[in-house]
PDB file of N, CA and C in Angstrom:
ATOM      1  N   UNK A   1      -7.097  10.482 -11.261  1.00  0.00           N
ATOM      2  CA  UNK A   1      -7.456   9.285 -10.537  1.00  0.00           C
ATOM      3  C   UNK A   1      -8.477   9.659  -9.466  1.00  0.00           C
ATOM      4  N   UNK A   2      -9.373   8.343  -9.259  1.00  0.00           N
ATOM      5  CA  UNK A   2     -10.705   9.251  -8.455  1.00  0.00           C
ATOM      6  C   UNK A   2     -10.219   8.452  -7.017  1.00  0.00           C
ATOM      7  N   UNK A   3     -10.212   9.557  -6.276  1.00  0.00           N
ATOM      8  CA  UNK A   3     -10.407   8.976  -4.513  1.00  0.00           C
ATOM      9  C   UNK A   3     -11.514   8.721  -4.044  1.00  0.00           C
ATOM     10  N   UNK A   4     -11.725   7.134  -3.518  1.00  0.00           N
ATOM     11  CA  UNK A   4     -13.078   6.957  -2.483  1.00  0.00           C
ATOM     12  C   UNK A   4     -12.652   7.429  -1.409  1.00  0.00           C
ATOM     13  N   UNK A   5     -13.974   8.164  -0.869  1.00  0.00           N
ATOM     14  CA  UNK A   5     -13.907   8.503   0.611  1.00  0.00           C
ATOM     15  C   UNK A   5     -14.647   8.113   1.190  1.00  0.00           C
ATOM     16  N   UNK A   6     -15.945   6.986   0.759  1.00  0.00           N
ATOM     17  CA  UNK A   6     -16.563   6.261   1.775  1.00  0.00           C
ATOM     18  C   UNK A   6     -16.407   4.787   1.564  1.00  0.00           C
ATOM     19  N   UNK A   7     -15.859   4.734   2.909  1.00  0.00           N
ATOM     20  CA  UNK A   7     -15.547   3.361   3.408  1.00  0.00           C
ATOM     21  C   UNK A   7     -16.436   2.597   4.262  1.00  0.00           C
ATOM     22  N   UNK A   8     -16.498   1.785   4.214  1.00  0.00           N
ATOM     23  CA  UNK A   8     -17.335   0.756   5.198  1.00  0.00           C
ATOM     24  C   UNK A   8     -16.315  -0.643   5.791  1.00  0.00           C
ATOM     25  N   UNK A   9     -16.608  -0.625   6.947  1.00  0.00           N
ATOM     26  CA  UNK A   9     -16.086  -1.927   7.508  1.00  0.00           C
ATOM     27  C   UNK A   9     -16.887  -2.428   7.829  1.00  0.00           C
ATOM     28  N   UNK A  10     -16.979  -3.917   7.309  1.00  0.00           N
ATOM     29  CA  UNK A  10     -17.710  -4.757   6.995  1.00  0.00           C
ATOM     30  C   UNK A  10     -17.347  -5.702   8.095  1.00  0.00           C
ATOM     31  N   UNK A  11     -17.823  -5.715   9.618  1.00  0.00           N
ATOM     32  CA  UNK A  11     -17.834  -6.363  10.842  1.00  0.00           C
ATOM     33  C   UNK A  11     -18.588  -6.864  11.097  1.00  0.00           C
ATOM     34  N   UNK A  12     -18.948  -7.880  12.212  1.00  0.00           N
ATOM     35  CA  UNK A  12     -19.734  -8.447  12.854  1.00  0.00           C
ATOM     36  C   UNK A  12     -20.181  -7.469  14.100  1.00  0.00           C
ATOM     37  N   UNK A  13     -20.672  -6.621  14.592  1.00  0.00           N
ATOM     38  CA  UNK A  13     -20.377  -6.180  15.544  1.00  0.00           C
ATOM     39  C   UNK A  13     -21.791  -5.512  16.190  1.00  0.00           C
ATOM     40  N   UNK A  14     -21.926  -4.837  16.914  1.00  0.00           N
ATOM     41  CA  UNK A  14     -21.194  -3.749  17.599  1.00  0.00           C
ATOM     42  C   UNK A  14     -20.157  -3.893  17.771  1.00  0.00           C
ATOM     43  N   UNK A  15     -18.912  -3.144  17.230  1.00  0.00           N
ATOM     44  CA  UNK A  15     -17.702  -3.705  17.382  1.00  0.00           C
ATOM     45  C   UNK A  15     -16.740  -2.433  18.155  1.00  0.00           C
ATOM     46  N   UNK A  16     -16.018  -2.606  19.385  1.00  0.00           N
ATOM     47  CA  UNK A  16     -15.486  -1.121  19.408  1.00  0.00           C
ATOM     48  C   UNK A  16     -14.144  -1.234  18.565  1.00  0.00           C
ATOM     49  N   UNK A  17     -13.585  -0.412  18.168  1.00  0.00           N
ATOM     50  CA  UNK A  17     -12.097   0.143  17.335  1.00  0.00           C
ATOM     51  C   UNK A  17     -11.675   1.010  17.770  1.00  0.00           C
ATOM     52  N   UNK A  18     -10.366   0.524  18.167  1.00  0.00           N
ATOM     53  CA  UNK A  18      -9.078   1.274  19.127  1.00  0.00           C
ATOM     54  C   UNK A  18      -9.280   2.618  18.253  1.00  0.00           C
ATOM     55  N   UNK A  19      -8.943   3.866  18.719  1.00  0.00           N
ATOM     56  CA  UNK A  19      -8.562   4.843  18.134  1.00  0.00           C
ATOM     57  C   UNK A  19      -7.637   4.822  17.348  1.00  0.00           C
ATOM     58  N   UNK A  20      -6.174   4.278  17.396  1.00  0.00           N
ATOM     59  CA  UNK A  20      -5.414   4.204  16.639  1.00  0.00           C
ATOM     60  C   UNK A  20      -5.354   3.805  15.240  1.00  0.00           C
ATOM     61  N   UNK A  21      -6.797   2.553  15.267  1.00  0.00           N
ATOM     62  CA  UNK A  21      -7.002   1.510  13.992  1.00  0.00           C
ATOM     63  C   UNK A  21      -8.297   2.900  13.429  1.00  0.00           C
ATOM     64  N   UNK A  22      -8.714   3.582  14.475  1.00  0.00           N
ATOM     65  CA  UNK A  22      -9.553   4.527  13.138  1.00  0.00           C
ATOM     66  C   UNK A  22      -8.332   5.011  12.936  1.00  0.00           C
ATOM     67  N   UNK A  23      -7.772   6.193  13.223  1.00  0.00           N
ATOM     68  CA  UNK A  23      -6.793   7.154  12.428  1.00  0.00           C
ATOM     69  C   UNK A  23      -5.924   5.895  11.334  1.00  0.00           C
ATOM     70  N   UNK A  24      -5.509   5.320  11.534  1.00  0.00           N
ATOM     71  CA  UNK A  24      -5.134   4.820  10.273  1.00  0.00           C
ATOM     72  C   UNK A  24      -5.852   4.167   9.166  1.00  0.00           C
ATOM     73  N   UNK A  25      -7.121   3.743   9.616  1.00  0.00           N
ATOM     74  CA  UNK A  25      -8.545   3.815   8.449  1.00  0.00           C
ATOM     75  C   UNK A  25      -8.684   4.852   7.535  1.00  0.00           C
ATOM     76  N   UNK A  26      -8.121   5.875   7.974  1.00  0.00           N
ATOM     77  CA  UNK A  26      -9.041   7.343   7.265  1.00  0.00           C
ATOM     78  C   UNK A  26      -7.552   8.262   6.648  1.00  0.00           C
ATOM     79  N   UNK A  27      -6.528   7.309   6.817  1.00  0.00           N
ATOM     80  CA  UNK A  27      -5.082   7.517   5.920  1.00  0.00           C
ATOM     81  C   UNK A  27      -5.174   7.542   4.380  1.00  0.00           C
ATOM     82  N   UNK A  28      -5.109   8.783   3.444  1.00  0.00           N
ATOM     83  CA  UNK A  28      -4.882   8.029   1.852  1.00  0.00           C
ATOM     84  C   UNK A  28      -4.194   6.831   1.632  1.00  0.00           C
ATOM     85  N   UNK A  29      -4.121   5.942   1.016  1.00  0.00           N
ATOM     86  CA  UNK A  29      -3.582   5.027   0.302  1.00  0.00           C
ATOM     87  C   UNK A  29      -3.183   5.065  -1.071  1.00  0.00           C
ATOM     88  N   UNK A  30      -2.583   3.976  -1.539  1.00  0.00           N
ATOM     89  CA  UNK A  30      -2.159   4.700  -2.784  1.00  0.00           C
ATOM     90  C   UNK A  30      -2.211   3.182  -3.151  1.00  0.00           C
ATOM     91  N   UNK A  31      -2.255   3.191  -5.094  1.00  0.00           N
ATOM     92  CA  UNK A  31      -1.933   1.279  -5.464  1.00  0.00           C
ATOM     93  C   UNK A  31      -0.339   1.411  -5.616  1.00  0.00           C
ATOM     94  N   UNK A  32       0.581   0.584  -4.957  1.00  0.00           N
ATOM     95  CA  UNK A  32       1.986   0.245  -5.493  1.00  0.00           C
ATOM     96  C   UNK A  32       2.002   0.132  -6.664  1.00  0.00           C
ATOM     97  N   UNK A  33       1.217  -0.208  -7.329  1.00  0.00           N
ATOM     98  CA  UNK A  33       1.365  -0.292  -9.076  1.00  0.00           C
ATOM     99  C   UNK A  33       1.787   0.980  -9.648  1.00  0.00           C
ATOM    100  N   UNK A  34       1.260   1.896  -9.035  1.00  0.00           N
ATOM    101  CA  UNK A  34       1.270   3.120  -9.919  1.00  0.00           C
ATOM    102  C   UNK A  34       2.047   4.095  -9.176  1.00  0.00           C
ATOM    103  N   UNK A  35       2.804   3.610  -7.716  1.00  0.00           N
ATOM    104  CA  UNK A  35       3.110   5.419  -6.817  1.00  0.00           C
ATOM    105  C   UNK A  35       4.936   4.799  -7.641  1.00  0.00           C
ATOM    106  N   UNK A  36       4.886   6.292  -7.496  1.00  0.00           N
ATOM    107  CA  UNK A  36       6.298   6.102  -8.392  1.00  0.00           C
ATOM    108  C   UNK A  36       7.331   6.259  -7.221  1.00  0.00           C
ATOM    109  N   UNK A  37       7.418   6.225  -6.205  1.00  0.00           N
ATOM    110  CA  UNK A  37       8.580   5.641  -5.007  1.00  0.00           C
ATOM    111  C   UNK A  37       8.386   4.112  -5.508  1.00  0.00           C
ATOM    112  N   UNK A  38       7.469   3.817  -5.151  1.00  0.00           N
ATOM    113  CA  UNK A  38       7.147   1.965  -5.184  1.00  0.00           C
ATOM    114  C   UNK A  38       8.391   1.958  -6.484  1.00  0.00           C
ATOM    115  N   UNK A  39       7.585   1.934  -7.290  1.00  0.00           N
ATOM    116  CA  UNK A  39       8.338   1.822  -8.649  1.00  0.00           C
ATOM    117  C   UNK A  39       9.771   1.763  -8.702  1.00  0.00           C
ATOM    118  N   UNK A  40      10.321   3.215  -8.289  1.00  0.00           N
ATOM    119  CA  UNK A  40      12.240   3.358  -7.916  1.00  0.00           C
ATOM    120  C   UNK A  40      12.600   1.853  -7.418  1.00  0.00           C
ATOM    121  N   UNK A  41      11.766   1.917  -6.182  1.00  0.00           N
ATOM    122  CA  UNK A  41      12.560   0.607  -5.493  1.00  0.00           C
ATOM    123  C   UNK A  41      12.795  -0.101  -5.853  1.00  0.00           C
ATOM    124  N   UNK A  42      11.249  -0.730  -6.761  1.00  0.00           N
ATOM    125  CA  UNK A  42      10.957  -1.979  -7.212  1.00  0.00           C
ATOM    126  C   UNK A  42      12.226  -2.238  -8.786  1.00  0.00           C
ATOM    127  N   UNK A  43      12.708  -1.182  -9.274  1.00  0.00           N
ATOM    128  CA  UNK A  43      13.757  -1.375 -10.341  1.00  0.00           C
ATOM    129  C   UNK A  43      14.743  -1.845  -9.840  1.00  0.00           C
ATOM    130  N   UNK A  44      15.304  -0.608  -8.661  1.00  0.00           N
ATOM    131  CA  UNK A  44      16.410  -0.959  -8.184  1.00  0.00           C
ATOM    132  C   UNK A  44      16.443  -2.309  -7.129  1.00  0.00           C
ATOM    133  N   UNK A  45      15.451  -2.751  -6.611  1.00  0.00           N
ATOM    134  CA  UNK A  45      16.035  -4.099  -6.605  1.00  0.00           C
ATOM    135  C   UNK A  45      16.123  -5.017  -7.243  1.00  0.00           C
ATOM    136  N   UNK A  46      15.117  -5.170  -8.800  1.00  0.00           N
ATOM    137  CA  UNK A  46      15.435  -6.240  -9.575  1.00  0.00           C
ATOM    138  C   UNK A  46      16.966  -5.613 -10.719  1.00  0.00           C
ATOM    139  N   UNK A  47      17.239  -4.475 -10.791  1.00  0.00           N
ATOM    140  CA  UNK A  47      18.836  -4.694 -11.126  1.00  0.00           C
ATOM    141  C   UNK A  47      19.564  -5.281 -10.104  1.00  0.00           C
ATOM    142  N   UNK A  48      19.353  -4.984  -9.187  1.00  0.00           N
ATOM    143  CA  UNK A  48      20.311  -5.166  -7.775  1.00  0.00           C
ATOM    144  C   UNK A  48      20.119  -7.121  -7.708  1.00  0.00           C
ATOM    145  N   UNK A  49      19.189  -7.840  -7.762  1.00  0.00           N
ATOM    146  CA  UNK A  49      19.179  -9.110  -7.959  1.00  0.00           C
ATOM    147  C   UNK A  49      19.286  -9.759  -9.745  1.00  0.00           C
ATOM    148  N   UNK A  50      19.030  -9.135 -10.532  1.00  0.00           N
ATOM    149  CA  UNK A  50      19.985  -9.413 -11.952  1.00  0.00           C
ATOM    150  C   UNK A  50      21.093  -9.235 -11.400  1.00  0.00           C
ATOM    151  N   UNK A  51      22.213  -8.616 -11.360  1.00  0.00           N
ATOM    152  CA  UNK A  51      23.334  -8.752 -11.174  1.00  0.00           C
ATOM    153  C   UNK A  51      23.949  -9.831 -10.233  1.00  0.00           C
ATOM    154  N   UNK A  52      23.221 -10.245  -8.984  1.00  0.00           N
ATOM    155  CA  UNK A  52      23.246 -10.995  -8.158  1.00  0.00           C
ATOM    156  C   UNK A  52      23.527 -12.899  -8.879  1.00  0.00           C
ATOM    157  N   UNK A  53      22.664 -12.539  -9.707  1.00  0.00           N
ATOM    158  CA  UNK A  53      22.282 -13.835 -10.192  1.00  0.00           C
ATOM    159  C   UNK A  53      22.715 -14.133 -11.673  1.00  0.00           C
ATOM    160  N   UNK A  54      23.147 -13.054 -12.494  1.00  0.00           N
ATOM    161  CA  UNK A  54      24.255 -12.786 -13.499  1.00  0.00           C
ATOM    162  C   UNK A  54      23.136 -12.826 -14.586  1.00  0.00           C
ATOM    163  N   UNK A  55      22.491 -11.974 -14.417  1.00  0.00           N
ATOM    164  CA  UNK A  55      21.262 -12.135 -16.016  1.00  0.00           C
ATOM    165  C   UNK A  55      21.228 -10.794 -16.367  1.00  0.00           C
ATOM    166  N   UNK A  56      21.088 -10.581 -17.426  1.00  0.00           N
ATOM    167  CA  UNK A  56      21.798  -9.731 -18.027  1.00  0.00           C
ATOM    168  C   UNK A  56      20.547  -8.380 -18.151  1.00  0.00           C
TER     169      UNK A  56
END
């Protein structure tokens, strides 16, 4: 899978940005579609609501 590493924010500006909002700009990301934690969860709560709701 290919990582972009150039980003652009697309502002009106001169704009300043808190330090905090860069360091979390320049965080990997990942798509929920594909990270396989997401995934675990996402099973175990639709068994966890099948059962809830009695579907089999």
């Amino acid at each position: 899978m290919k990582v972009y590493t150039d980003r652009f924010i697309l502002t009106p500006g001169p704009t300043e940005i808190p330090h905090r909002v860069r360091v979390a700009l320049i965080r990997e990301t990942s798509n929920p579609d594909l990270d396989p934690q997401f995934l675990q969860v996402y099973n175990e709560t639709r068994d966890l609501l099948k059962e809830l709701i009695g579907v089999r």
